[in-house]
C-alpha atoms as a PDB file:
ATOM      1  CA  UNK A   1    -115.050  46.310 -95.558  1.00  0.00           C
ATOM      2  CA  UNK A   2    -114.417  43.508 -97.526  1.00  0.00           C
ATOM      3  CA  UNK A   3    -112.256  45.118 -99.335  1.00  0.00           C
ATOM      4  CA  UNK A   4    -109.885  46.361 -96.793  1.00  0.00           C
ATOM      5  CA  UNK A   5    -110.027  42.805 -95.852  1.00  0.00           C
ATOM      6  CA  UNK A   6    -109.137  41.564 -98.780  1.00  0.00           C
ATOM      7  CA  UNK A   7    -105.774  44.210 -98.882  1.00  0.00           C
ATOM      8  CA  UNK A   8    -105.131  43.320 -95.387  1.00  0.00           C
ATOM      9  CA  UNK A   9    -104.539  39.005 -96.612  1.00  0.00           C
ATOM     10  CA  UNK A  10    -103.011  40.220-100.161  1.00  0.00           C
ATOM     11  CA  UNK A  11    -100.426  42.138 -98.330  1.00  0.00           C
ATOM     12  CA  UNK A  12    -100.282  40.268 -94.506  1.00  0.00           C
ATOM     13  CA  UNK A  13     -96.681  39.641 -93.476  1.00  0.00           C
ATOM     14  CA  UNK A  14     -95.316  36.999 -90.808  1.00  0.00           C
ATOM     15  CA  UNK A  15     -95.484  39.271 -87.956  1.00  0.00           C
ATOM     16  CA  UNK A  16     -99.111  39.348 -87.780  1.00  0.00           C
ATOM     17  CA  UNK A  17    -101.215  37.410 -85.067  1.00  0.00           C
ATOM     18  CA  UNK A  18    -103.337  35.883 -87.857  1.00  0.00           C
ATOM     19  CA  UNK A  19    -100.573  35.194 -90.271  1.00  0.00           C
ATOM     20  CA  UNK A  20    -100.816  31.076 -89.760  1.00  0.00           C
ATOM     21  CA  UNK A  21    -104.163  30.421 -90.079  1.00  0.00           C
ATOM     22  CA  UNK A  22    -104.456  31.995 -92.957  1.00  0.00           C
ATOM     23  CA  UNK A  23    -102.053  29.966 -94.427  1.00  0.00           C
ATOM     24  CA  UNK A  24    -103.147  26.523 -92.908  1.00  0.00           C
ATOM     25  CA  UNK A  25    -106.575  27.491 -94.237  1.00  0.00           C
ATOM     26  CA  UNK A  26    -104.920  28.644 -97.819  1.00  0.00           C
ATOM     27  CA  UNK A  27    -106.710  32.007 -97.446  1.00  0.00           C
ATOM     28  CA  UNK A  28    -105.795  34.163-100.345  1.00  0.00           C
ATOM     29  CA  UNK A  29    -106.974  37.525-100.992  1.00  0.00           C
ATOM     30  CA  UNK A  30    -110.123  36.308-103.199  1.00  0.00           C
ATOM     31  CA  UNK A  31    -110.663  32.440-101.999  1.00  0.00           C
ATOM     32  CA  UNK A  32    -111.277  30.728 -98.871  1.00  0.00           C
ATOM     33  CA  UNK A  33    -112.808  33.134 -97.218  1.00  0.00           C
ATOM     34  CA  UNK A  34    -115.855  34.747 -96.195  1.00  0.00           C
ATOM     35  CA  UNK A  35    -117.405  37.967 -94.700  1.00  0.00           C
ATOM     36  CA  UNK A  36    -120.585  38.380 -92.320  1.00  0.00           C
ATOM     37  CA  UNK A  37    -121.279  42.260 -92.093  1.00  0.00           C
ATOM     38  CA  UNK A  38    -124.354  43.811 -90.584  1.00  0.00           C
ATOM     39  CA  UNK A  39    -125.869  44.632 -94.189  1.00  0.00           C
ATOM     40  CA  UNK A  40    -127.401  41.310 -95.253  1.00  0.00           C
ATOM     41  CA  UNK A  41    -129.804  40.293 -98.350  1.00  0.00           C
ATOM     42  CA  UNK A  42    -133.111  39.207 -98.049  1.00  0.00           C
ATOM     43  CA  UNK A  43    -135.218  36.788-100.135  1.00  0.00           C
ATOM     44  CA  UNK A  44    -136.199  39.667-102.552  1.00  0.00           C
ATOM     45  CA  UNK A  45    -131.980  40.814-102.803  1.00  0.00           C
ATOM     46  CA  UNK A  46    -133.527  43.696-100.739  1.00  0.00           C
ATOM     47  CA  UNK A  47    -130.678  45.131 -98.493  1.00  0.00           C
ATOM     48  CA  UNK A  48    -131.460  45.709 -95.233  1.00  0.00           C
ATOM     49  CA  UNK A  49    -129.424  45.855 -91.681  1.00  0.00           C
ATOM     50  CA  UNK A  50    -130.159  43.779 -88.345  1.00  0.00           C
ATOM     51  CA  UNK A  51    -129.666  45.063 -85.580  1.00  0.00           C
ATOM     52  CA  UNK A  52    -130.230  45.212 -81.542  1.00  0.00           C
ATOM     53  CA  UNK A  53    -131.021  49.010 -81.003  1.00  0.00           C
ATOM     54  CA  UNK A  54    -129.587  50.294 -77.473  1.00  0.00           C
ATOM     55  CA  UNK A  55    -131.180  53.860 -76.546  1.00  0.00           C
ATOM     56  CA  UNK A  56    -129.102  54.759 -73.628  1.00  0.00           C
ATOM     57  CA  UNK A  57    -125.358  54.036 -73.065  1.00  0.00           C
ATOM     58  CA  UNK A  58    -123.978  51.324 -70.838  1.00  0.00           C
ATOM     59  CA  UNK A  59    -120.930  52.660 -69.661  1.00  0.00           C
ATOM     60  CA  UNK A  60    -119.468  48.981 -68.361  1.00  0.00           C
ATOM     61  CA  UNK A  61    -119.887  47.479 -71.896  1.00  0.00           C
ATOM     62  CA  UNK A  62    -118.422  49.760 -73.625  1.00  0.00           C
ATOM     63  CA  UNK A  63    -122.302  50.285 -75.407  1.00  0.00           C
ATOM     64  CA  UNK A  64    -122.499  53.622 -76.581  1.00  0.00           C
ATOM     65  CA  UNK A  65    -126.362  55.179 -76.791  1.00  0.00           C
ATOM     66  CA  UNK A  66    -127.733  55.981 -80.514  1.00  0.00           C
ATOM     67  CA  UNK A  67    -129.425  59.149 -81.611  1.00  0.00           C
ATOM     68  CA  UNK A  68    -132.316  59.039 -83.972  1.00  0.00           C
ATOM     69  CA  UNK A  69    -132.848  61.457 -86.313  1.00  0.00           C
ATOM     70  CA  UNK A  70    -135.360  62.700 -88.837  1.00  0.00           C
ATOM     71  CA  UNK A  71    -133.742  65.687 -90.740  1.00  0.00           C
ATOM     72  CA  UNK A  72    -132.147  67.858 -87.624  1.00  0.00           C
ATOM     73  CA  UNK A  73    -134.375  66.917 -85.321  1.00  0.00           C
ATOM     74  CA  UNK A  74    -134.058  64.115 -82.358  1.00  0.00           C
ATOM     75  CA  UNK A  75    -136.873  61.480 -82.900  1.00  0.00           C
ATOM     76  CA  UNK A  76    -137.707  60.549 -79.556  1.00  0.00           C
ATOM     77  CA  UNK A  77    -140.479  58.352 -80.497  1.00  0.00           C
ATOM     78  CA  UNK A  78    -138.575  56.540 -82.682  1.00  0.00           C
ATOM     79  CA  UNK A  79    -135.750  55.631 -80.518  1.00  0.00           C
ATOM     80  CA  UNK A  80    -138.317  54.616 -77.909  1.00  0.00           C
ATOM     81  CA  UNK A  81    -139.593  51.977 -80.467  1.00  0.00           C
ATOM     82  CA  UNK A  82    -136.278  50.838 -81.440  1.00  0.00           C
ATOM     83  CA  UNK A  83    -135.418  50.309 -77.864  1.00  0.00           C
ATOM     84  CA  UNK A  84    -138.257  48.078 -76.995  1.00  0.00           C
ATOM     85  CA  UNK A  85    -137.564  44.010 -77.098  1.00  0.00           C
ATOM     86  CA  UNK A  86    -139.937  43.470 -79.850  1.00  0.00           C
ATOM     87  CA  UNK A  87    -139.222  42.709 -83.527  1.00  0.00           C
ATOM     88  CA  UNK A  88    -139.740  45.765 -85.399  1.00  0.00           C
ATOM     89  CA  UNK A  89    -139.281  45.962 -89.225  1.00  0.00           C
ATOM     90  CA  UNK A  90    -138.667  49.987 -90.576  1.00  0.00           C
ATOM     91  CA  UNK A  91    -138.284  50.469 -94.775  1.00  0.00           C
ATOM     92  CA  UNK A  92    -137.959  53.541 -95.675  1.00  0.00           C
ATOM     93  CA  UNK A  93    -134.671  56.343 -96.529  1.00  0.00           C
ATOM     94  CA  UNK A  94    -132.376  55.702 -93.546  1.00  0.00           C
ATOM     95  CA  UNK A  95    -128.749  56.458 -93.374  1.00  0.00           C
ATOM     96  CA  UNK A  96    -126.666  55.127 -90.127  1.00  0.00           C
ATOM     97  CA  UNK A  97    -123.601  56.333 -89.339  1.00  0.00           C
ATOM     98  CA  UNK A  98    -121.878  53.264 -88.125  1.00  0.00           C
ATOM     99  CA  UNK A  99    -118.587  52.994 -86.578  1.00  0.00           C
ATOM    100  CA  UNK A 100    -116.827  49.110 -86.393  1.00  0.00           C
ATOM    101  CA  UNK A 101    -115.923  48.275 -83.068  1.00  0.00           C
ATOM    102  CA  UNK A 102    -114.333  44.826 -83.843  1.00  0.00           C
ATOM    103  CA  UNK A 103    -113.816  41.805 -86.279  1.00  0.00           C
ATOM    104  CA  UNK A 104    -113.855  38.240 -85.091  1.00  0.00           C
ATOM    105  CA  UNK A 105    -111.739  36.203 -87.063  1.00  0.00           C
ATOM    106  CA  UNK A 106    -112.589  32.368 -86.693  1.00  0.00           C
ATOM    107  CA  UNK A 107    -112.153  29.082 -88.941  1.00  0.00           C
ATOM    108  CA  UNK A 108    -114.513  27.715 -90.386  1.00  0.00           C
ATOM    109  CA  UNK A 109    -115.603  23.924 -92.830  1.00  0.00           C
ATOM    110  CA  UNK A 110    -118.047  25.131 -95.613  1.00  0.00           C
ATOM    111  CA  UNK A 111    -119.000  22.619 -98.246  1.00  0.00           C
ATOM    112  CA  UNK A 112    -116.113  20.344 -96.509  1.00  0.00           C
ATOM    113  CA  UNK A 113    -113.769  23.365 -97.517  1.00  0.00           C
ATOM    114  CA  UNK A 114    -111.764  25.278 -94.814  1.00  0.00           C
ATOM    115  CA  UNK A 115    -112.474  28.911 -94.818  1.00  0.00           C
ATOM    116  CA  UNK A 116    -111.740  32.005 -92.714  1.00  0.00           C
ATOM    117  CA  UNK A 117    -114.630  33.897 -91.642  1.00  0.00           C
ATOM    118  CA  UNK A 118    -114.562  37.605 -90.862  1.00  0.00           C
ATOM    119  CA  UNK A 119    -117.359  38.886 -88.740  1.00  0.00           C
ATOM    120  CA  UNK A 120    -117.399  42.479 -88.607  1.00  0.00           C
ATOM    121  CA  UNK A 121    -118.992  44.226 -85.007  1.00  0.00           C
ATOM    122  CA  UNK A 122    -120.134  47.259 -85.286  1.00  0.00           C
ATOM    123  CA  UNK A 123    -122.679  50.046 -83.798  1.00  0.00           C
ATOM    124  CA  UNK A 124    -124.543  52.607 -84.448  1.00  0.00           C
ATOM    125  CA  UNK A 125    -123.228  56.481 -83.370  1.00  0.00           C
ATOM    126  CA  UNK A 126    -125.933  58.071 -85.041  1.00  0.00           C
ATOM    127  CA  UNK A 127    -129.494  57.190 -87.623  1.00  0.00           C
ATOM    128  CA  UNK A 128    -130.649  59.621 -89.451  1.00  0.00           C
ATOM    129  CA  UNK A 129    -134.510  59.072 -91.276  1.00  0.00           C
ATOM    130  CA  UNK A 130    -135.485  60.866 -94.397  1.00  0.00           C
ATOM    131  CA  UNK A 131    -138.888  63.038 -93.168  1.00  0.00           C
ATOM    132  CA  UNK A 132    -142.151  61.214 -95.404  1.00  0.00           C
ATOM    133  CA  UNK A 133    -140.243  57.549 -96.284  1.00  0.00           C
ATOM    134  CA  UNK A 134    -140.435  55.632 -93.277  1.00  0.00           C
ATOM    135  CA  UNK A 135    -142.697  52.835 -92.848  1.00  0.00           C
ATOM    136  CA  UNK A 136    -143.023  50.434 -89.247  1.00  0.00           C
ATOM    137  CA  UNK A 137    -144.318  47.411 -88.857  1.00  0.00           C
ATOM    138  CA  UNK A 138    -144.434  43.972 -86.949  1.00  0.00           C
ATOM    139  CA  UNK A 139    -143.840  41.957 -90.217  1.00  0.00           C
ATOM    140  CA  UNK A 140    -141.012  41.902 -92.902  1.00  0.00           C
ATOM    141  CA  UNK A 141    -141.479  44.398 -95.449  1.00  0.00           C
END
């Protein structure tokens, strides 16, 4: 992503709607601004992704339902635990299939420098768990 972003400011023209405050903020394609994605670092530089799980659709917010994998078949267990409003920390093999619904573009003072952030949204359409590699618990892993 943040390279598309990055092609998007190298080669932005006048006619687009964020044209100006890029250039106020003296956003060039490597400096001055930033990205917040849904894959983030922890303390250990261990990747991992946060999100708010949603089992069933919501067709007036536009929320669409995730399926839960483990190989071919549905994990109805897991999605049930995802679901929950609880903090729930899972390590193991897991590959989402994530589709970006939205960026939110906003300004920004870090360090007393003006920056553009770039905030991607995004959900889930599908998870899929590796069978024998997945590991819950209440507590970061």
């Amino acid at each position: 992503m943040q390279i598309l972003i990055s092609d998007y400011i190298r080669h932005i023209d006048e006619s687009s709607p964020i044209y100006y405050m890029l250039k106020k903020n003296n956003v060039t394609f490597n400096q001055n601004w930033i990205f917040t994605g849904i894959i983030n670092k922890g303390n250990n530089n261990t990747e991992y992704i946060n999100i708010r799980y949603f089992k069933d659709s919501f067709k007036g917010k536009k929320k669409i339902g995730t399926n839960v994998y483990c190989g071919d078949d549905y994990l109805d267990e897991m999605a049930d635990l995802l679901s929950r409003d609880t903090f729930c920390y899972i390590n193991g093999n897991i590959y989402p299939l994530i589709k970006v619904n939205y960026i939110i573009i906003n300004e920004r003072i870090v360090n007393n420098i003006p920056m553009v952030n770039f905030t991607c949204k995004a959900y889930f359409v599908d998870i899929n768990f590796i069978p024998n590699s997945i590991h819950c618990s209440t507590k970061r892993l």
